[in-house]
PDB file of N, CA and C in Angstrom:
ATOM      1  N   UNK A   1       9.532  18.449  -5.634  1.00  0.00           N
ATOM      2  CA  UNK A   1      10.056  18.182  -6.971  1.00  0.00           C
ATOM      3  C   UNK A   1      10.288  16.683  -7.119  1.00  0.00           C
ATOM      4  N   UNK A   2      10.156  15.891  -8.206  1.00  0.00           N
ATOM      5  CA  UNK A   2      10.337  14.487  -8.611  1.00  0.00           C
ATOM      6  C   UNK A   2      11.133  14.631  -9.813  1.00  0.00           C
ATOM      7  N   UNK A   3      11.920  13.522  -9.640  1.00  0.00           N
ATOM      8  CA  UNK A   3      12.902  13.382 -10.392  1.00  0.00           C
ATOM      9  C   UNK A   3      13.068  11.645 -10.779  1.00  0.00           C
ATOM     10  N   UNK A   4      12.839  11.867 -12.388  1.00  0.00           N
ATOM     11  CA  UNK A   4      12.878  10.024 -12.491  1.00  0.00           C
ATOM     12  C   UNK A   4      14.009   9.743 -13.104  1.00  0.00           C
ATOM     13  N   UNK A   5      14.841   8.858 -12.455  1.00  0.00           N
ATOM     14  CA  UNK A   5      16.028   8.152 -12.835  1.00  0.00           C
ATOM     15  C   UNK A   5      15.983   6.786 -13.478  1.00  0.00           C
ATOM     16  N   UNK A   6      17.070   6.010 -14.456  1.00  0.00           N
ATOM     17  CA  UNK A   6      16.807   4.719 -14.543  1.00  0.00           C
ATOM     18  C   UNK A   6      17.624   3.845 -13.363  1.00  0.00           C
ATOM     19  N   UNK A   7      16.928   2.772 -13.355  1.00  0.00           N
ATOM     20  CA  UNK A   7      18.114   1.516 -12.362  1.00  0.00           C
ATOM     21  C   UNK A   7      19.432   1.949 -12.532  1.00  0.00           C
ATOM     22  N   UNK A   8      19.616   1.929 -13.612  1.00  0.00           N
ATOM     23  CA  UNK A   8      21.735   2.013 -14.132  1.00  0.00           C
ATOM     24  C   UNK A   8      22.083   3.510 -13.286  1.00  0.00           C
ATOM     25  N   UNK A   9      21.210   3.964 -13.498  1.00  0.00           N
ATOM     26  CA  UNK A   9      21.989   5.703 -13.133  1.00  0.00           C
ATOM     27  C   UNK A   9      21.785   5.710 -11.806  1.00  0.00           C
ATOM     28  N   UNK A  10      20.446   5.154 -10.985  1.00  0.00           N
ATOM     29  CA  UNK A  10      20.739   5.175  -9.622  1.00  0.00           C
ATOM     30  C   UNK A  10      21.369   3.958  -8.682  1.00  0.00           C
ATOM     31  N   UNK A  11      21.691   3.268  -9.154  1.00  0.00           N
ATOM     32  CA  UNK A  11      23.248   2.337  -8.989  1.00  0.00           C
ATOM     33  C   UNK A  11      24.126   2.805  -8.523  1.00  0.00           C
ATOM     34  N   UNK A  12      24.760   3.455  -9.733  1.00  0.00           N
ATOM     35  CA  UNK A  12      25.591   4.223  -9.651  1.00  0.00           C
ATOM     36  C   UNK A  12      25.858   5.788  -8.760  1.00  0.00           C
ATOM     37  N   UNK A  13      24.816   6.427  -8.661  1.00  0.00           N
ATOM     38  CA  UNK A  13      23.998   7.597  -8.031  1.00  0.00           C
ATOM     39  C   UNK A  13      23.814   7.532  -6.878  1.00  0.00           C
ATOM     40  N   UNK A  14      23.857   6.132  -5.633  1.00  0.00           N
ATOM     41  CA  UNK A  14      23.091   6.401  -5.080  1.00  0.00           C
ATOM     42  C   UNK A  14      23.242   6.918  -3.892  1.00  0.00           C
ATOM     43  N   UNK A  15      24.263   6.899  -3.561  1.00  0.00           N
ATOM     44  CA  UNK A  15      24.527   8.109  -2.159  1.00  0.00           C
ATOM     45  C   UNK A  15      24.399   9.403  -2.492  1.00  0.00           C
ATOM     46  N   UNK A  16      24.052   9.547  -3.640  1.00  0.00           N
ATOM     47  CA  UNK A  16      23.639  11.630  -3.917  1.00  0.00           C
ATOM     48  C   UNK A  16      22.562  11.253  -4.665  1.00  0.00           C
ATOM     49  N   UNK A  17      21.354  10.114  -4.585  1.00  0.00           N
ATOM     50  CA  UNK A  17      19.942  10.151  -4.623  1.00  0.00           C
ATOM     51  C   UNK A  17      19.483  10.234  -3.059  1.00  0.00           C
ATOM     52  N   UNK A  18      20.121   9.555  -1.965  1.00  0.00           N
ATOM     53  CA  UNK A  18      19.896   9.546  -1.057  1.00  0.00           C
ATOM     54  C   UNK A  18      20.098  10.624  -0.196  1.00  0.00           C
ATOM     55  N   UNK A  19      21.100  11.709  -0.378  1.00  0.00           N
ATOM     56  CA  UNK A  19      20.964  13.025   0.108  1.00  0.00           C
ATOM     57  C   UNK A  19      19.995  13.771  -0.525  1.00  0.00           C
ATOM     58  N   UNK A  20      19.631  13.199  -1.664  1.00  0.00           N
ATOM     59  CA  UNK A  20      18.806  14.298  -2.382  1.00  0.00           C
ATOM     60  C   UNK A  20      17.136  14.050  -1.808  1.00  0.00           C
ATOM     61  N   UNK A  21      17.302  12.739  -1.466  1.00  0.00           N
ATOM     62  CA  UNK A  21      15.913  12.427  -1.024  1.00  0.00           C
ATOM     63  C   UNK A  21      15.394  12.978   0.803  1.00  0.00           C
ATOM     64  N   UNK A  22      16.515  12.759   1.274  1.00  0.00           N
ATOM     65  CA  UNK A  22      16.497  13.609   2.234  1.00  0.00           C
ATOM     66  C   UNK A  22      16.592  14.864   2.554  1.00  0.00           C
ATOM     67  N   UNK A  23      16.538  15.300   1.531  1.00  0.00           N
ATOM     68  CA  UNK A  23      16.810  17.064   1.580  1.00  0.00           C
ATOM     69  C   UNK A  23      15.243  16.995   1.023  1.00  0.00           C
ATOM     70  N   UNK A  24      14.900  16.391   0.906  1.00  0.00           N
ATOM     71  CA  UNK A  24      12.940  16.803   0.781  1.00  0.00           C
ATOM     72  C   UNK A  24      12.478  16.121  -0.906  1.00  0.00           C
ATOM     73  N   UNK A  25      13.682  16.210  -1.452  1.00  0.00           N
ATOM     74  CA  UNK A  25      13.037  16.105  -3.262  1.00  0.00           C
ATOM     75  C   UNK A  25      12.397  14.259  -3.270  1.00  0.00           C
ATOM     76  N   UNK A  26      11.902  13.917  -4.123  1.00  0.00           N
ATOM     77  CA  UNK A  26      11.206  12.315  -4.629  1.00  0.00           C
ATOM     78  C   UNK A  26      12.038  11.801  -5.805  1.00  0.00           C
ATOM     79  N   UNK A  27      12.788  10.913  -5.578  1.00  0.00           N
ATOM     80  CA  UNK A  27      13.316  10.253  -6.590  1.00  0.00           C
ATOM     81  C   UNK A  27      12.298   9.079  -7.298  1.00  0.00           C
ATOM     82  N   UNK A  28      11.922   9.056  -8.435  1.00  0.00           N
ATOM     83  CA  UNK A  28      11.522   7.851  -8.786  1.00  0.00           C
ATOM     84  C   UNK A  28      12.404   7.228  -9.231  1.00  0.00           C
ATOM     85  N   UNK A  29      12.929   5.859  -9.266  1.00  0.00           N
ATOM     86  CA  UNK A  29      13.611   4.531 -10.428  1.00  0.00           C
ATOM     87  C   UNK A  29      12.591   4.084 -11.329  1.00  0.00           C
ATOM     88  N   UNK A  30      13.114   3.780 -12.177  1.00  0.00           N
ATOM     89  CA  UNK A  30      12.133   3.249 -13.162  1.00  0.00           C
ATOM     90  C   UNK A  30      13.084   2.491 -14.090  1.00  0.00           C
ATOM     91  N   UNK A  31      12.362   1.498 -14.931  1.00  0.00           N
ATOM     92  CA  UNK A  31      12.783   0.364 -16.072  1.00  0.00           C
ATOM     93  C   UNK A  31      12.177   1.349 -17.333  1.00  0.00           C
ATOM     94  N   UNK A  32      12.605   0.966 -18.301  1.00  0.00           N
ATOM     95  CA  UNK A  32      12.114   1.042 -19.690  1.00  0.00           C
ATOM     96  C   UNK A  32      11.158   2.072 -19.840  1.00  0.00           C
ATOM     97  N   UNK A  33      11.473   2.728 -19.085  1.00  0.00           N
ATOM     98  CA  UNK A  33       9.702   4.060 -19.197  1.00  0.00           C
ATOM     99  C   UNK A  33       9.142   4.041 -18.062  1.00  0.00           C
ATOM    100  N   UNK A  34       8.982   3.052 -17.282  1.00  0.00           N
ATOM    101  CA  UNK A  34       8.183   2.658 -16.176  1.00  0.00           C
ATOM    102  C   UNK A  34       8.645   2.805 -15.037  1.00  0.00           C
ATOM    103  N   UNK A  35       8.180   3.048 -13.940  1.00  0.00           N
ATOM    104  CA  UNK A  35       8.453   4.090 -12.628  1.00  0.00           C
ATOM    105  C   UNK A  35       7.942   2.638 -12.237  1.00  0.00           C
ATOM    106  N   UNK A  36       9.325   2.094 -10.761  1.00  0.00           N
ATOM    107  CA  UNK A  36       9.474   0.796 -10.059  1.00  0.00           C
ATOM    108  C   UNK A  36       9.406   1.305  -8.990  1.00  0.00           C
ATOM    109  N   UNK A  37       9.996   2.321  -8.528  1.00  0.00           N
ATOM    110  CA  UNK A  37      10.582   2.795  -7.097  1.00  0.00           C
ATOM    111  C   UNK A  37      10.099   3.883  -6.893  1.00  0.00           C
ATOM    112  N   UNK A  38       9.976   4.585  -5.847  1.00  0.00           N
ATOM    113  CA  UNK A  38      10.215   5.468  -5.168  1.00  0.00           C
ATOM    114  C   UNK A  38      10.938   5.773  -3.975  1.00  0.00           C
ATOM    115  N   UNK A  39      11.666   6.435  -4.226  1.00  0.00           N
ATOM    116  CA  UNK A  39      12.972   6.922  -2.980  1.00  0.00           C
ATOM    117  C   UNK A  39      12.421   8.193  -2.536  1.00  0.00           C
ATOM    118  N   UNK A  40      12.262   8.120  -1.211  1.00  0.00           N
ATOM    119  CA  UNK A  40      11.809   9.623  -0.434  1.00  0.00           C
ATOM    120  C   UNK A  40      12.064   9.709   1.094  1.00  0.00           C
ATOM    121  N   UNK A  41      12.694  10.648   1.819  1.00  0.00           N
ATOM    122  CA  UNK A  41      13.639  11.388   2.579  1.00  0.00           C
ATOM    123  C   UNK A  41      12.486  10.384   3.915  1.00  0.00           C
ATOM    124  N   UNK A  42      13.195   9.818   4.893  1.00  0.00           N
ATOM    125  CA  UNK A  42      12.511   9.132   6.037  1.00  0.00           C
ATOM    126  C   UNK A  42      11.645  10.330   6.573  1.00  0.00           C
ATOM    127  N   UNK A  43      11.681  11.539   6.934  1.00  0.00           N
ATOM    128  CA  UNK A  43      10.546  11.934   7.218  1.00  0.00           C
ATOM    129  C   UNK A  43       9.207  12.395   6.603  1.00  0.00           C
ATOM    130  N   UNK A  44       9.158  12.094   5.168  1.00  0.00           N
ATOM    131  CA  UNK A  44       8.118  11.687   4.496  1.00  0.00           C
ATOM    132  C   UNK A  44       7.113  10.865   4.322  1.00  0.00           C
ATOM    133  N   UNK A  45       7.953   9.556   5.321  1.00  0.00           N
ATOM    134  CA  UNK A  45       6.982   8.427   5.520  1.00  0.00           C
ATOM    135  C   UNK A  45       6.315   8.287   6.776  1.00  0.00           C
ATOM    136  N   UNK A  46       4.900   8.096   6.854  1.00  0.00           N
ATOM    137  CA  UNK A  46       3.921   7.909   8.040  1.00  0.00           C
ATOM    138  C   UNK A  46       3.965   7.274   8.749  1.00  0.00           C
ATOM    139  N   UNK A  47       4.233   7.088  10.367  1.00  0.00           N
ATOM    140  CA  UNK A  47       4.623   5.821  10.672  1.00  0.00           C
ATOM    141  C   UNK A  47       2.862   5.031  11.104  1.00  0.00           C
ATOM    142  N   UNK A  48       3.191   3.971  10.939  1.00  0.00           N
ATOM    143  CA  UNK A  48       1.950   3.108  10.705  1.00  0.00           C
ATOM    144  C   UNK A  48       0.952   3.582  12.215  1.00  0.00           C
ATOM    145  N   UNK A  49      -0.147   2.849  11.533  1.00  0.00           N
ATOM    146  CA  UNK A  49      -1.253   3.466  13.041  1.00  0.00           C
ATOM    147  C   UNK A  49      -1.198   2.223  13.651  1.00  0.00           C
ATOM    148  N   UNK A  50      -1.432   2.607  15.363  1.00  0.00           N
ATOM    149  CA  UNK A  50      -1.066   1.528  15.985  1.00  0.00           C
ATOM    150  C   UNK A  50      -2.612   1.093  15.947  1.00  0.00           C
ATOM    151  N   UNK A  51      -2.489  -0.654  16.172  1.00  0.00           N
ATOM    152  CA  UNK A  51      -4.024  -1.050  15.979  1.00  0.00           C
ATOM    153  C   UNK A  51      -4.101  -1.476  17.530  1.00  0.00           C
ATOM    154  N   UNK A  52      -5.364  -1.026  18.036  1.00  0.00           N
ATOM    155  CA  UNK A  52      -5.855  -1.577  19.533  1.00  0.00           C
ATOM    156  C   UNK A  52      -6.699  -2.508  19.361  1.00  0.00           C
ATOM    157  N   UNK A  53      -6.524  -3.582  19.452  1.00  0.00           N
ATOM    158  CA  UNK A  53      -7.452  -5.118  19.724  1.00  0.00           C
ATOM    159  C   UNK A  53      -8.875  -4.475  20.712  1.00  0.00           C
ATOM    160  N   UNK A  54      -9.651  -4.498  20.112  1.00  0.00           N
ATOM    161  CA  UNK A  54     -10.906  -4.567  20.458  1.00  0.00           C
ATOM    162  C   UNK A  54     -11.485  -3.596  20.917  1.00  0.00           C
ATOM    163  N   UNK A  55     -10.945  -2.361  19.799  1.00  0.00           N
ATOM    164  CA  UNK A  55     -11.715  -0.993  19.785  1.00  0.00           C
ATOM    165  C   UNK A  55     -12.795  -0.922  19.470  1.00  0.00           C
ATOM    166  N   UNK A  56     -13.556  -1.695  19.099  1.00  0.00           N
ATOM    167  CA  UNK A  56     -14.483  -1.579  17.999  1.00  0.00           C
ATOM    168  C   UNK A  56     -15.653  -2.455  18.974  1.00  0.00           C
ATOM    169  N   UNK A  57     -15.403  -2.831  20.462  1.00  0.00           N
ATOM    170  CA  UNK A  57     -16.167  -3.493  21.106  1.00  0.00           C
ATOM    171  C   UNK A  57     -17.507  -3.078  21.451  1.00  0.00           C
ATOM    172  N   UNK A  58     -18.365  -3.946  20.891  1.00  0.00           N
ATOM    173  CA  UNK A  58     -19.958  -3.254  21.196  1.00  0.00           C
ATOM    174  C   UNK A  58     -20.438  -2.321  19.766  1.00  0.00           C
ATOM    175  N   UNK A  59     -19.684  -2.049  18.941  1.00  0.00           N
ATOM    176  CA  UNK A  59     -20.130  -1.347  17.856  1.00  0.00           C
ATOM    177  C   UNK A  59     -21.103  -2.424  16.755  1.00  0.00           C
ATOM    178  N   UNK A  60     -20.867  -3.529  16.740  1.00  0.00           N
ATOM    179  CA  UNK A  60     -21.752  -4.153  15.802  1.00  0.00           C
ATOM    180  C   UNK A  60     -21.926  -5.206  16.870  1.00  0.00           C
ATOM    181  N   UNK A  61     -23.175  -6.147  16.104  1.00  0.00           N
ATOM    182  CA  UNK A  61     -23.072  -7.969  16.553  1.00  0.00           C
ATOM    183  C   UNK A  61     -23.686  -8.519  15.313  1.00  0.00           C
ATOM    184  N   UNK A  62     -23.200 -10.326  15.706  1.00  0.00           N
ATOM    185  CA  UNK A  62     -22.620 -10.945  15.322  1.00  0.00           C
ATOM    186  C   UNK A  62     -24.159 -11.710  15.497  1.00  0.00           C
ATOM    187  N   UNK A  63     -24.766 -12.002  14.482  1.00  0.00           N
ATOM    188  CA  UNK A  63     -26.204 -12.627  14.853  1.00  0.00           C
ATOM    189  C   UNK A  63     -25.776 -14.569  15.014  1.00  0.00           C
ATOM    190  N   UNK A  64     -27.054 -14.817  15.570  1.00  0.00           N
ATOM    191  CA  UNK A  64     -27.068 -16.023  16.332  1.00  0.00           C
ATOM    192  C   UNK A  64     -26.396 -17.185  14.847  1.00  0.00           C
ATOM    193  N   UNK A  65     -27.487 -17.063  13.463  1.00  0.00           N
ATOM    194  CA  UNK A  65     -27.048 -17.774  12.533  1.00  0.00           C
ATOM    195  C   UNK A  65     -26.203 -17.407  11.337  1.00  0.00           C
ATOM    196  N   UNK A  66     -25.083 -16.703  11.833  1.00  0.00           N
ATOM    197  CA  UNK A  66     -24.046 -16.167  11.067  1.00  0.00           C
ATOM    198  C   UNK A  66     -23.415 -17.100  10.377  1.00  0.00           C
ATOM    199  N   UNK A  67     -23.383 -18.243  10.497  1.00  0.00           N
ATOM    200  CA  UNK A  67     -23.173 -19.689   9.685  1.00  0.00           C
ATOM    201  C   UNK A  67     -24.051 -20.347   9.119  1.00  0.00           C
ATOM    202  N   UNK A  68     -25.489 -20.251   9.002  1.00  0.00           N
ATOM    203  CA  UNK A  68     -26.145 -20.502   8.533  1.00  0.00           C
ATOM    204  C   UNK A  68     -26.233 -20.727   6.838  1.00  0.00           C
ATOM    205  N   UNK A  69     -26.795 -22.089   6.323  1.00  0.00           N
ATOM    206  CA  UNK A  69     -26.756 -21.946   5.514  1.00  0.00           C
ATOM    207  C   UNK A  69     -27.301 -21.278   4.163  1.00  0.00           C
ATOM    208  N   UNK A  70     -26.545 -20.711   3.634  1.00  0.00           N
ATOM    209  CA  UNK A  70     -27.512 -19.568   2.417  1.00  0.00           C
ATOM    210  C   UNK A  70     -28.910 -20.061   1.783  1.00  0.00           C
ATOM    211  N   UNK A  71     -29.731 -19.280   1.430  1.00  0.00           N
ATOM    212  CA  UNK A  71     -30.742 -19.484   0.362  1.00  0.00           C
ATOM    213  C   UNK A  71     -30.403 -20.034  -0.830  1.00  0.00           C
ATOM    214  N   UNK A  72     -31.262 -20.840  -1.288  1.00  0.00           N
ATOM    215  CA  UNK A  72     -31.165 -21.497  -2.535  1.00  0.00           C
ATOM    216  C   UNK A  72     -30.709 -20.343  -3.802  1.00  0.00           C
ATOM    217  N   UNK A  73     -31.501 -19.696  -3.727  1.00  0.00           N
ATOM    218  CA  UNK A  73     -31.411 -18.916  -4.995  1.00  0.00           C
ATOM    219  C   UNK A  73     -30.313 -17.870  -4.394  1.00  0.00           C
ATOM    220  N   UNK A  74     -29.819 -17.717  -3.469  1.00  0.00           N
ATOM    221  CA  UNK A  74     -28.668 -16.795  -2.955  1.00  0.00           C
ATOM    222  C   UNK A  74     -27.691 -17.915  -4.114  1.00  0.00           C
ATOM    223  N   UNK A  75     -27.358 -18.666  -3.736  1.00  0.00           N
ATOM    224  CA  UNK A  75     -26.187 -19.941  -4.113  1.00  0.00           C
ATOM    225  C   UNK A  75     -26.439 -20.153  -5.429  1.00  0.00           C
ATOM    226  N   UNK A  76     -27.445 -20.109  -6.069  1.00  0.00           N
ATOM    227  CA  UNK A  76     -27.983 -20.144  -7.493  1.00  0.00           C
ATOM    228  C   UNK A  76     -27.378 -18.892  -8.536  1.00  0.00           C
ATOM    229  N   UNK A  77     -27.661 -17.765  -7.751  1.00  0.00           N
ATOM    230  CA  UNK A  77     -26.953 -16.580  -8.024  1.00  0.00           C
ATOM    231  C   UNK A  77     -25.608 -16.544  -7.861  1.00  0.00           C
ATOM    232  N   UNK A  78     -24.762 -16.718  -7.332  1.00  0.00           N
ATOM    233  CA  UNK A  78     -23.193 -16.901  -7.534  1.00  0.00           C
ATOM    234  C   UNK A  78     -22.929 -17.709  -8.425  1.00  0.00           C
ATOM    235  N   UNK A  79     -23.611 -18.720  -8.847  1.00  0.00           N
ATOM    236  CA  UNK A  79     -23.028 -19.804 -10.044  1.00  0.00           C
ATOM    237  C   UNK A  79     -23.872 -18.931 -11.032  1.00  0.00           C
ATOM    238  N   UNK A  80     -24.295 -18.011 -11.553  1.00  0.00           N
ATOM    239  CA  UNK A  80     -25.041 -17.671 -12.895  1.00  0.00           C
ATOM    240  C   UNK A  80     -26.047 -17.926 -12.666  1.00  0.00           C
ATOM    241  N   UNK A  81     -26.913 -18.587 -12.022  1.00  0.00           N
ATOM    242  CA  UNK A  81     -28.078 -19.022 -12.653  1.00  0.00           C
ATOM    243  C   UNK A  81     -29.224 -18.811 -11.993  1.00  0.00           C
TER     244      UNK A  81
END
């Protein structure tokens, strides 16, 4: 269930938005009509993926003139013309 509140009301609200968000429900905040926030119970959120430095070893390469300079009409083509 979602439930949209304004700033003023969850100010005021917010230790019984915060049980409420932890009991499973989605609070949105919002301005003037517009949804700013979302408040939702910590086990709702994913915890990030861990990144391993140099998983990806041997899956592509990296050719000799990877700095090389572009074609004329490559460079012609990015300016329009």
């Amino acid at each position: 269930m979602v439930t949209v509140v304004s700033i003023s009301e969850a100010e005021i609200t917010l230790s019984q938005l915060v049980k409420r968000a932890a009991a499973g429900e989605t609070i949105v905040i919002g301005t003037y009509g517009q949804p700013c926030a979302k408040l939702v119970g910590i086990d709702d959120v994913r915890p990030a993926k861990k990144k391993i430095f140099g998983a990806m070893k041997g899956e592509f390469e990296v050719p000799d003139d990877f700095d090389a300079a572009l074609p004329e009409d490559l460079l012609d083509a990015f300016h329009g013309e």
